[in-house]
C-alpha atoms as a PDB file:
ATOM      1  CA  UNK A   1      -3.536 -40.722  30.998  1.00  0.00           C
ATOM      2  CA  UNK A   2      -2.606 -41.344  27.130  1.00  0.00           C
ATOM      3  CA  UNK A   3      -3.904 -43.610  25.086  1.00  0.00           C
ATOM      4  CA  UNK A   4      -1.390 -46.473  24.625  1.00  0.00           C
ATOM      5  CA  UNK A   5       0.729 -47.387  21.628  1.00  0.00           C
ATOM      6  CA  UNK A   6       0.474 -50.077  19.217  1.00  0.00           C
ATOM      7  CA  UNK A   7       2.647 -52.329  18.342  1.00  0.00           C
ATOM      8  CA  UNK A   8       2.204 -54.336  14.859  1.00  0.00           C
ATOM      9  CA  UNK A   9       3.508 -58.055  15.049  1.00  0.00           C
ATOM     10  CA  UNK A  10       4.519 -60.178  12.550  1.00  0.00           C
ATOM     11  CA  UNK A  11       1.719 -62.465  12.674  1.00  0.00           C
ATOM     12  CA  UNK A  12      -0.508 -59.675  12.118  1.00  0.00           C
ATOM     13  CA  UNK A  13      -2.098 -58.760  15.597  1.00  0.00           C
ATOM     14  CA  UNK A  14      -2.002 -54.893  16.677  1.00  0.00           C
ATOM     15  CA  UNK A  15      -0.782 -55.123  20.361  1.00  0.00           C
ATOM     16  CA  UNK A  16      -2.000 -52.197  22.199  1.00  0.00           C
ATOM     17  CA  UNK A  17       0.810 -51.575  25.143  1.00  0.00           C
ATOM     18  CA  UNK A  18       2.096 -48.750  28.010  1.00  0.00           C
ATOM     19  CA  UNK A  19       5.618 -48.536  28.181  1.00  0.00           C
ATOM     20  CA  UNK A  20       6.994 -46.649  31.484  1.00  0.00           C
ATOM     21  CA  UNK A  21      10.659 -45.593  30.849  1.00  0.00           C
ATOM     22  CA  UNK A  22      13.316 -46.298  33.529  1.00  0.00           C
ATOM     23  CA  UNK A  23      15.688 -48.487  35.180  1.00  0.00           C
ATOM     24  CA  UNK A  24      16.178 -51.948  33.778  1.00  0.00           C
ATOM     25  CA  UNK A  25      15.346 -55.193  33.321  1.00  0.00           C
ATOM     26  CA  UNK A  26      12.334 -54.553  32.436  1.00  0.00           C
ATOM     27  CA  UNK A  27       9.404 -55.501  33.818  1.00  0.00           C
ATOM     28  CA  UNK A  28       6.561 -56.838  31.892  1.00  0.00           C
ATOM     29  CA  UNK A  29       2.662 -57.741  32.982  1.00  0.00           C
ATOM     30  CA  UNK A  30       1.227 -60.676  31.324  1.00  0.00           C
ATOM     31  CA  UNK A  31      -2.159 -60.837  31.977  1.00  0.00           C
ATOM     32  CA  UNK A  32      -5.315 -63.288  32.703  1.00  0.00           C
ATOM     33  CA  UNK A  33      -7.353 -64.568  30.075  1.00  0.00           C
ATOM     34  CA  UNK A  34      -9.901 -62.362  28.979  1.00  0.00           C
ATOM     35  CA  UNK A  35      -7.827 -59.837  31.570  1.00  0.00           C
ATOM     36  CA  UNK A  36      -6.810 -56.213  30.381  1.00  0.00           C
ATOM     37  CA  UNK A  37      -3.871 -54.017  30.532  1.00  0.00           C
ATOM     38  CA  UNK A  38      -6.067 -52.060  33.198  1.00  0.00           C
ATOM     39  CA  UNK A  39      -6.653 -54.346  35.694  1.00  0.00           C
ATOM     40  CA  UNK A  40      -5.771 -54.088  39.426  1.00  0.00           C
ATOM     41  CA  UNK A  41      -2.495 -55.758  39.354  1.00  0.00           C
ATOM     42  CA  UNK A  42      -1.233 -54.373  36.436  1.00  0.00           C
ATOM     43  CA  UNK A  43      -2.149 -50.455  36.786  1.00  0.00           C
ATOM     44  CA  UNK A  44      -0.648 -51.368  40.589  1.00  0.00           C
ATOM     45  CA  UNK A  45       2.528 -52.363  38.841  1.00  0.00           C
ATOM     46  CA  UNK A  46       2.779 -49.186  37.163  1.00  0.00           C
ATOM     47  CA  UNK A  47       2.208 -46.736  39.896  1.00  0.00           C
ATOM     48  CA  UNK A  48       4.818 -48.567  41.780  1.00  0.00           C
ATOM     49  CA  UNK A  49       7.382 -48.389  38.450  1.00  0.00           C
ATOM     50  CA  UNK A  50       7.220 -44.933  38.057  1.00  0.00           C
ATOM     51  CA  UNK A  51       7.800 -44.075  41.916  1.00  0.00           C
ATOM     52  CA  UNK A  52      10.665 -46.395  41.653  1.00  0.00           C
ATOM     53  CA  UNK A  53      12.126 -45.074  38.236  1.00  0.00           C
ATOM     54  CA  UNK A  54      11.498 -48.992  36.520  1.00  0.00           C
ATOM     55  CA  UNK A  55      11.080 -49.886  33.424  1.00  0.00           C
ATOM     56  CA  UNK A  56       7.894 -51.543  33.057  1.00  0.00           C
ATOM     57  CA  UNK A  57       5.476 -52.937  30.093  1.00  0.00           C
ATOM     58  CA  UNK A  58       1.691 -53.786  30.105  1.00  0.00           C
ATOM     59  CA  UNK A  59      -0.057 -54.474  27.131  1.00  0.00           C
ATOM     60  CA  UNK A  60      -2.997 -56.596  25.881  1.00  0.00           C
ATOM     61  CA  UNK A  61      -2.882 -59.617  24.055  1.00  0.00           C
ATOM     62  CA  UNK A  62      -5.183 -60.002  20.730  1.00  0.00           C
ATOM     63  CA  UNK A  63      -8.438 -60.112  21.399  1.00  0.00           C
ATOM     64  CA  UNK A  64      -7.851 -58.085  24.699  1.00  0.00           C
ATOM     65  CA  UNK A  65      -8.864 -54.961  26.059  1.00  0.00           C
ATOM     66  CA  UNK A  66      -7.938 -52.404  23.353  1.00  0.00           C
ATOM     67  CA  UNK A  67      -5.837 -54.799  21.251  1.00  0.00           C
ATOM     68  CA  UNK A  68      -6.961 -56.202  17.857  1.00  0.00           C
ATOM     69  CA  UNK A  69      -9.284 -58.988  16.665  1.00  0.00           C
ATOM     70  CA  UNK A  70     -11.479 -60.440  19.151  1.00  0.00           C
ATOM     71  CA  UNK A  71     -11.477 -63.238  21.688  1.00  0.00           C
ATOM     72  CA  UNK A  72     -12.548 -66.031  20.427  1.00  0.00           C
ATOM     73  CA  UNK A  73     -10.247 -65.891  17.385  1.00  0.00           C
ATOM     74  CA  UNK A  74      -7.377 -66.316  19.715  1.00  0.00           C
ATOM     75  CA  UNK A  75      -5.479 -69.349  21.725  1.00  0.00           C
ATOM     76  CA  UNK A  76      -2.176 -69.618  23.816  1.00  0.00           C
ATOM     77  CA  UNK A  77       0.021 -69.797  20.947  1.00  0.00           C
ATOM     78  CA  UNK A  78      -1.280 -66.611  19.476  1.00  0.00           C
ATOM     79  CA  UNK A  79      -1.341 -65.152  23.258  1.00  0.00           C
ATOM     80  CA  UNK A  80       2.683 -66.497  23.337  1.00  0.00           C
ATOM     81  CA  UNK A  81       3.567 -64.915  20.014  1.00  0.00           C
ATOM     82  CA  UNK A  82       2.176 -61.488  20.909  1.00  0.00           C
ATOM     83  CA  UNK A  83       3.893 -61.475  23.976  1.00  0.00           C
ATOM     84  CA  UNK A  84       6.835 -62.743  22.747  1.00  0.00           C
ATOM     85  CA  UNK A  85       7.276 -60.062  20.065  1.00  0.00           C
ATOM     86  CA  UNK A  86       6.488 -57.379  22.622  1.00  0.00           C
ATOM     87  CA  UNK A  87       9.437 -58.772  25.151  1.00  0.00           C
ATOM     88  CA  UNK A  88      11.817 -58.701  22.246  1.00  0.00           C
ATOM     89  CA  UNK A  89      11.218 -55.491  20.905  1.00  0.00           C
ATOM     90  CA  UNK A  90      10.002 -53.642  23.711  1.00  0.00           C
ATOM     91  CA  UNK A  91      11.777 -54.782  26.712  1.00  0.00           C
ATOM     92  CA  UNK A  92      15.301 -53.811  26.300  1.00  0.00           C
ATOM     93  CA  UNK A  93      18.269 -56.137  27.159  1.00  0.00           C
ATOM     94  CA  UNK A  94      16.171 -58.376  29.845  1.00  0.00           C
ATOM     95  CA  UNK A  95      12.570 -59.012  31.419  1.00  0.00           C
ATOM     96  CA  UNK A  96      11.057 -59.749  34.470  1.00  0.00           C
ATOM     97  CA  UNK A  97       7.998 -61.532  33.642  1.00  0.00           C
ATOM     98  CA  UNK A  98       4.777 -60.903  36.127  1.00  0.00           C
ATOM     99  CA  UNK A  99       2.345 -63.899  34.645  1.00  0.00           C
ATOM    100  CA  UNK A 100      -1.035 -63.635  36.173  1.00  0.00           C
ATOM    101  CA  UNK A 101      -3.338 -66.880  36.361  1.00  0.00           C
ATOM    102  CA  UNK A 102      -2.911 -67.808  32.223  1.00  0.00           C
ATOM    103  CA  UNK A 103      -0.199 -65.025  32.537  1.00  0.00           C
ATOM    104  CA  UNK A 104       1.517 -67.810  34.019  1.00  0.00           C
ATOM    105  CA  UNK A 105       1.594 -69.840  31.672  1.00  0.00           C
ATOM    106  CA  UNK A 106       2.416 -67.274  28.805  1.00  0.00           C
ATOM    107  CA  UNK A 107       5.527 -66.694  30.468  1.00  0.00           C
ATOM    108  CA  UNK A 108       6.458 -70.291  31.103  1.00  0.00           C
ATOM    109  CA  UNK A 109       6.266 -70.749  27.520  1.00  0.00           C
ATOM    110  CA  UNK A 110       8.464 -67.326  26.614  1.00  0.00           C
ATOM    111  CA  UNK A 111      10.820 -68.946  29.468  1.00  0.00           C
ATOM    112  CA  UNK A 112      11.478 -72.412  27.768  1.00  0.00           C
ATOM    113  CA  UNK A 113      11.869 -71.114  24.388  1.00  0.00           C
ATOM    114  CA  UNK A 114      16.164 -71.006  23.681  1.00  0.00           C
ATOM    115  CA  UNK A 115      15.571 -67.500  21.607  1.00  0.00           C
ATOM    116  CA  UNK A 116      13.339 -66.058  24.262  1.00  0.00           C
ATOM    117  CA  UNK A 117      14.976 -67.532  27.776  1.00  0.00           C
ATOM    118  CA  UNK A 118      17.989 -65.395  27.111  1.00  0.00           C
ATOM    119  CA  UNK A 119      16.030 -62.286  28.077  1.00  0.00           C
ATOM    120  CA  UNK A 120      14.136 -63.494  31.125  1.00  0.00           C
ATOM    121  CA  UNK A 121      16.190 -62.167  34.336  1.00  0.00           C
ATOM    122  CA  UNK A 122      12.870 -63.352  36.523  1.00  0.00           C
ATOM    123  CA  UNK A 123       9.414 -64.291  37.029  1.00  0.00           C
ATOM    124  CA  UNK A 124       6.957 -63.989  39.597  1.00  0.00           C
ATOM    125  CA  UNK A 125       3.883 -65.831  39.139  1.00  0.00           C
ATOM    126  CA  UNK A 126       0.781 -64.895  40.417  1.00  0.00           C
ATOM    127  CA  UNK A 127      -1.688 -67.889  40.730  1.00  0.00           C
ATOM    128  CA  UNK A 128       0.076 -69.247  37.733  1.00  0.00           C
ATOM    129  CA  UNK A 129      -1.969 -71.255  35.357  1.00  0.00           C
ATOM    130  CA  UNK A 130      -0.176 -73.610  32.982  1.00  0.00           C
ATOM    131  CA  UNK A 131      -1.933 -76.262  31.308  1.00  0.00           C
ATOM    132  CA  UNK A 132      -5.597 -75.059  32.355  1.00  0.00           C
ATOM    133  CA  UNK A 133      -7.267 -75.298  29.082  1.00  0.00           C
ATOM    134  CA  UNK A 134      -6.285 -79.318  29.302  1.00  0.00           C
ATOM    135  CA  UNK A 135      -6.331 -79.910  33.288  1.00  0.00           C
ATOM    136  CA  UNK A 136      -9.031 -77.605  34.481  1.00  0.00           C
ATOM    137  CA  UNK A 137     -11.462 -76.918  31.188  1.00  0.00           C
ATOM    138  CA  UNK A 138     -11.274 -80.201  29.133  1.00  0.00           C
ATOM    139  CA  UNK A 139     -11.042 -82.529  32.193  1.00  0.00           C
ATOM    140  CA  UNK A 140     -13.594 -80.814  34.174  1.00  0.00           C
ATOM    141  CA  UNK A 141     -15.951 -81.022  30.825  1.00  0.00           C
ATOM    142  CA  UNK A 142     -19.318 -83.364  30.935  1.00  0.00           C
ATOM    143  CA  UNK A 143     -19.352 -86.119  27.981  1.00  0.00           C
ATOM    144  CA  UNK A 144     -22.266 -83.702  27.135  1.00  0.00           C
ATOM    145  CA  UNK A 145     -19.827 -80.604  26.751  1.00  0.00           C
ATOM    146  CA  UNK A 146     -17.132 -82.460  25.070  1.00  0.00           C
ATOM    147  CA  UNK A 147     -19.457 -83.597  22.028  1.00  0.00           C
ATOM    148  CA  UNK A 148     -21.024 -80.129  21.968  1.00  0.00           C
ATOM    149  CA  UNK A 149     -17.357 -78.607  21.850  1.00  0.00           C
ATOM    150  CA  UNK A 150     -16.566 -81.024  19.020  1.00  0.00           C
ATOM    151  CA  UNK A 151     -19.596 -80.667  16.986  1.00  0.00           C
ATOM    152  CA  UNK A 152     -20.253 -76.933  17.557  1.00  0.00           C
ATOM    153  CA  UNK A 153     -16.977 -75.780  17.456  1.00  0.00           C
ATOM    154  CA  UNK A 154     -17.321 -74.063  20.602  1.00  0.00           C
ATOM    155  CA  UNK A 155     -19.229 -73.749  24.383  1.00  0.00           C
ATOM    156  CA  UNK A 156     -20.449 -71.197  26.660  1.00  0.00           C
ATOM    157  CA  UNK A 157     -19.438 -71.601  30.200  1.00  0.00           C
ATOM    158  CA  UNK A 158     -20.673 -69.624  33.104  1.00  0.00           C
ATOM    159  CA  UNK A 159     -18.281 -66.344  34.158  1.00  0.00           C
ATOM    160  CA  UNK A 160     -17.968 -65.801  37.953  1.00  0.00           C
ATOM    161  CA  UNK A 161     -16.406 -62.229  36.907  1.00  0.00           C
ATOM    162  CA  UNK A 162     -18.777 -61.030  34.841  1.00  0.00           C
ATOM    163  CA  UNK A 163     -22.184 -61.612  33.198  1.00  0.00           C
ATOM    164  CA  UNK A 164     -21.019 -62.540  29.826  1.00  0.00           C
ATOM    165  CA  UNK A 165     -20.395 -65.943  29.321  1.00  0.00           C
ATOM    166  CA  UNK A 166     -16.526 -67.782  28.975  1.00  0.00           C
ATOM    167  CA  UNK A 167     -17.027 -69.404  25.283  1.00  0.00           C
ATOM    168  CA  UNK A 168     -14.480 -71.757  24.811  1.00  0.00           C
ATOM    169  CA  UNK A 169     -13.534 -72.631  21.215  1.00  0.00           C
ATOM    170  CA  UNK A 170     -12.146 -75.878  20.193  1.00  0.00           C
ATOM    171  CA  UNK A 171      -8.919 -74.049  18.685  1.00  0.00           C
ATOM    172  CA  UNK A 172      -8.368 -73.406  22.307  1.00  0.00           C
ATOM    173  CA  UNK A 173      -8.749 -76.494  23.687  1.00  0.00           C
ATOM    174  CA  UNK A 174      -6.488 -77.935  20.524  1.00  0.00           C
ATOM    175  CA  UNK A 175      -4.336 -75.754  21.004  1.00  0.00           C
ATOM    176  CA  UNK A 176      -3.265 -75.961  24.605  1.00  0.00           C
ATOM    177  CA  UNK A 177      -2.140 -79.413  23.997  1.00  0.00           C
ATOM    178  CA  UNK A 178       0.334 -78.042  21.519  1.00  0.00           C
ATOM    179  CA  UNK A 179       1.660 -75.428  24.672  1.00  0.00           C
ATOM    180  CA  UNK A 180       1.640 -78.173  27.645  1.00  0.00           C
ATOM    181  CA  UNK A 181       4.533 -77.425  30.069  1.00  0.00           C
ATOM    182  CA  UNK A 182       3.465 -79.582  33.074  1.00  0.00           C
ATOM    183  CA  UNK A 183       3.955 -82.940  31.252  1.00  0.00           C
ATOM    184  CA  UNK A 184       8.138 -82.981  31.618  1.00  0.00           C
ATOM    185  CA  UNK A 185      10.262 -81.212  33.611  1.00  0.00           C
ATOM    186  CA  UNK A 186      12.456 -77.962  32.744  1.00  0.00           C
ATOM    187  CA  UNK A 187      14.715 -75.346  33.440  1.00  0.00           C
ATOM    188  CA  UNK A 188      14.317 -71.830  34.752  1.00  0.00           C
ATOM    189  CA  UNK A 189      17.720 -70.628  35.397  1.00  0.00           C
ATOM    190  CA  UNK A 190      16.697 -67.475  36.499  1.00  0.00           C
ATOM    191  CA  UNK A 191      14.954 -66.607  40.080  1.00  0.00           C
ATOM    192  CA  UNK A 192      11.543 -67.456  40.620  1.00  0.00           C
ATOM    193  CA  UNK A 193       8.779 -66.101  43.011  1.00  0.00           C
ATOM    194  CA  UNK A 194       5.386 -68.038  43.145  1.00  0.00           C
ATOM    195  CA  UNK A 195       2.402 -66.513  45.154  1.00  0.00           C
ATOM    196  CA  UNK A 196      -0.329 -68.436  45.864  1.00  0.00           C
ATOM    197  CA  UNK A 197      -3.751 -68.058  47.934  1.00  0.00           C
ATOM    198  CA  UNK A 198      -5.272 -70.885  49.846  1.00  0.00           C
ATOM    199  CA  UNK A 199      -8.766 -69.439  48.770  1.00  0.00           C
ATOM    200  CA  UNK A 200      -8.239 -69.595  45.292  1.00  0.00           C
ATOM    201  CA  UNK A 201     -11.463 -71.763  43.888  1.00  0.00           C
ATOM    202  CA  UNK A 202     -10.070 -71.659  39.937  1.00  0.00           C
ATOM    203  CA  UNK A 203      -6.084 -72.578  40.072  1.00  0.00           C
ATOM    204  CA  UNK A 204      -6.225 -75.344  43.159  1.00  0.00           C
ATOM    205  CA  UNK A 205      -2.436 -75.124  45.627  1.00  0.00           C
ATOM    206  CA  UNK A 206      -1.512 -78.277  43.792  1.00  0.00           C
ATOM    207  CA  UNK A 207      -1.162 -76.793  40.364  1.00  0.00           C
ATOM    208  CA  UNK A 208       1.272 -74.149  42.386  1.00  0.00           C
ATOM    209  CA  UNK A 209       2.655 -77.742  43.410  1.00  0.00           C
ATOM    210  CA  UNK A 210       3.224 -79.394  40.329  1.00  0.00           C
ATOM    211  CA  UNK A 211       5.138 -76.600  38.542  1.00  0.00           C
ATOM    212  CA  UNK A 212       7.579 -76.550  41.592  1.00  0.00           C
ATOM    213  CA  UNK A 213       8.057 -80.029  41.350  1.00  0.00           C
ATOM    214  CA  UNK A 214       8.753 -80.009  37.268  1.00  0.00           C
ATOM    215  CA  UNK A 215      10.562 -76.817  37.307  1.00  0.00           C
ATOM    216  CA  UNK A 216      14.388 -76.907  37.952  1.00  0.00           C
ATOM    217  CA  UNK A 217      16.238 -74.004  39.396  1.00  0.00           C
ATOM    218  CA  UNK A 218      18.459 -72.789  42.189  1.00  0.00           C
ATOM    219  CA  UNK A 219      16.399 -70.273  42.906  1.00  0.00           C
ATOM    220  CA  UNK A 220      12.665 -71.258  43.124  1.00  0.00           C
ATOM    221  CA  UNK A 221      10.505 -69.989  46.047  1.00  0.00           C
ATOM    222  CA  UNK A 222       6.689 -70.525  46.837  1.00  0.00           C
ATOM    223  CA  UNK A 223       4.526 -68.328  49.026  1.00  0.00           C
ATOM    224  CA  UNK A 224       1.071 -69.444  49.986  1.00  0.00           C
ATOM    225  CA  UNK A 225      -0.718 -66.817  51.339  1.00  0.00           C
ATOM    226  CA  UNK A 226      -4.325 -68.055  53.583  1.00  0.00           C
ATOM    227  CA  UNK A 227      -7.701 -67.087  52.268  1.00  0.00           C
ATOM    228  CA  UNK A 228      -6.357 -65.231  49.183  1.00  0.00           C
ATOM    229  CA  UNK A 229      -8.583 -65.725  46.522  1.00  0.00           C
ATOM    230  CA  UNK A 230      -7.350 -65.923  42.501  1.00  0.00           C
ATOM    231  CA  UNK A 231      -8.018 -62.358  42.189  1.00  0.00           C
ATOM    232  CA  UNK A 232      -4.768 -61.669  44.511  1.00  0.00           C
ATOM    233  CA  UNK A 233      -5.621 -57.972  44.576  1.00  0.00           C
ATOM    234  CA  UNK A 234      -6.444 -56.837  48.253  1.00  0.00           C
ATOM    235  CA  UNK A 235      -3.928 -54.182  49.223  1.00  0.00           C
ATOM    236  CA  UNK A 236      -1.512 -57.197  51.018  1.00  0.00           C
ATOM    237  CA  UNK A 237      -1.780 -58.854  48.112  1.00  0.00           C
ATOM    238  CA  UNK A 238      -0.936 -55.991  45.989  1.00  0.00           C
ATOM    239  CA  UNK A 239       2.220 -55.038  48.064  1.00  0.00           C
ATOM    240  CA  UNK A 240       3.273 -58.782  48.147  1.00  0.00           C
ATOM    241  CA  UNK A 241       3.388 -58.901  44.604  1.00  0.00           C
ATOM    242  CA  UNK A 242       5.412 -55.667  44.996  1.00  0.00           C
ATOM    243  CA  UNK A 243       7.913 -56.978  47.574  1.00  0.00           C
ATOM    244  CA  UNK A 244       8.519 -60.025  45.393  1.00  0.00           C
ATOM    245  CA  UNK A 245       9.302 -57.641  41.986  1.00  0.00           C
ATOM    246  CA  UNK A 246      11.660 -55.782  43.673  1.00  0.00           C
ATOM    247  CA  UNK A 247      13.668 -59.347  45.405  1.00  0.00           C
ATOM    248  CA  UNK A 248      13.999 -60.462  42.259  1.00  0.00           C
ATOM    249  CA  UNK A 249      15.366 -56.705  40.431  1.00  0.00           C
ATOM    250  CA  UNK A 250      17.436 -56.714  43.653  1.00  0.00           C
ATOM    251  CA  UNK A 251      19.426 -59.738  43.065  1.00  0.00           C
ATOM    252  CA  UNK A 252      20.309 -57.721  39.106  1.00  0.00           C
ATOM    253  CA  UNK A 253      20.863 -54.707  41.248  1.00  0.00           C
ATOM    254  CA  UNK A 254      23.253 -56.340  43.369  1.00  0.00           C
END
């Protein structure tokens, strides 16, 4: 396979991306944190796009994968801004936004910004995690942690994917609070497909809750799916994802 393009935004990041021509609105991956462009879901995605003839978009935030600057520079609102200027100039005339865990969240952000709802036809979220930095990182800190993370500047936490450590940066943390979505309710006027697993030890069912119960739509659906983990990549899980794509392209289609 090629190498992927790069895309230079305005606030400096080089976004590397894969764009697969075809049939539109597009479809766009936004991934995990500290998630790449080559991941299960998204390489999936792809391989189902070009059977299909869709349009579809991965790509790696900053400090990502094959992207530039490194991860601990970054925070949501750098996250948001790169994906933001890769749905406006790479997407075409509409999106379907695929958030993954803190993919989730990137895309509820994109989705209730005025300049950027206008070109989000969907989303389907995939363990969707808004607000985690806040609800699950700072509030599941020790006093310890907090004072370390305020002194220091930053934290290492353990990483159940990988043998590097998470280090979690106080810009982060800071940050998030400027990108909370759970704390009032809002619109998504466009349809909506959550998935969900019941096994899923680092996004808990009720998060999947809350953002049903502070997002307003006519078309808003939730699927829990029993003992799928966060990952949400076993071959059901994979063709779920897939099913739920094409509903939502389907109703444009129509």
């Amino acid at each position: 396979m090629p190498g992927p393009s790069v895309l230079e935004t305005p606030h400096g990041s080089r976004v590397a991306y894969h764009l697969t021509d075809g049939m539109g609105p597009c479809v766009v991956f936004l991934g995990g944190l500290r998630s790449d462009m080559d991941g299960t879901k998204a390489v999936y995605l792809e391989r189902w796009a070009s059977r299909s003839g869709r349009a579809y978009l991965r790509f790696d935030y900053s400090g990502h994968g094959r992207s530039s600057g490194t991860f601990e520079e970054g925070c949501i609102g750098d996250w948001t801004e790169d994906a933001a200027t890769v749905v406006s100039r790479l997407a075409g005339d509409g999106a379907v936004l695929v958030g993954s865990s803190m993919g989730g969240w990137i895309a509820l952000n994109l989705a209730t910004r005025p300049n950027m709802a206008v070109r989000i036809r969907g989303f389907v979220g995939i363990a969707a995690a808004p607000d985690f930095t806040e609800d699950s990182m700072w509030a599941g800190f020790s006093e310890e942690q907090r004072r370390a993370l305020e002194r220091q500047g930053e934290i290492a936490l353990p990483n159940d994917y990988s043998d590097e450590p998470y280090v979690v940066t106080r810009r982060l943390i800071v940050d998030g609070r400027e990108n909370l979505v759970l704390r009032e309710p809002f619109t998504l006027p466009f349809p909506v497909r959550l998935l969900h697993g019941t096994a899923d030890t680092d996004v808990d069912i009720s998060v999947a809750m809350r953002l049903l119960a502070h997002a307003d739509g006519n078309d808003i659906r939730l699927t829990l799916v029993k003992d799928a983990d966060h990952r949400f990549s076993t071959e059901d899980c994979l063709r779920l994802i897939e099913a739920n794509v094409e509903d939502v392209l389907g109703l444009h289609d129509g």
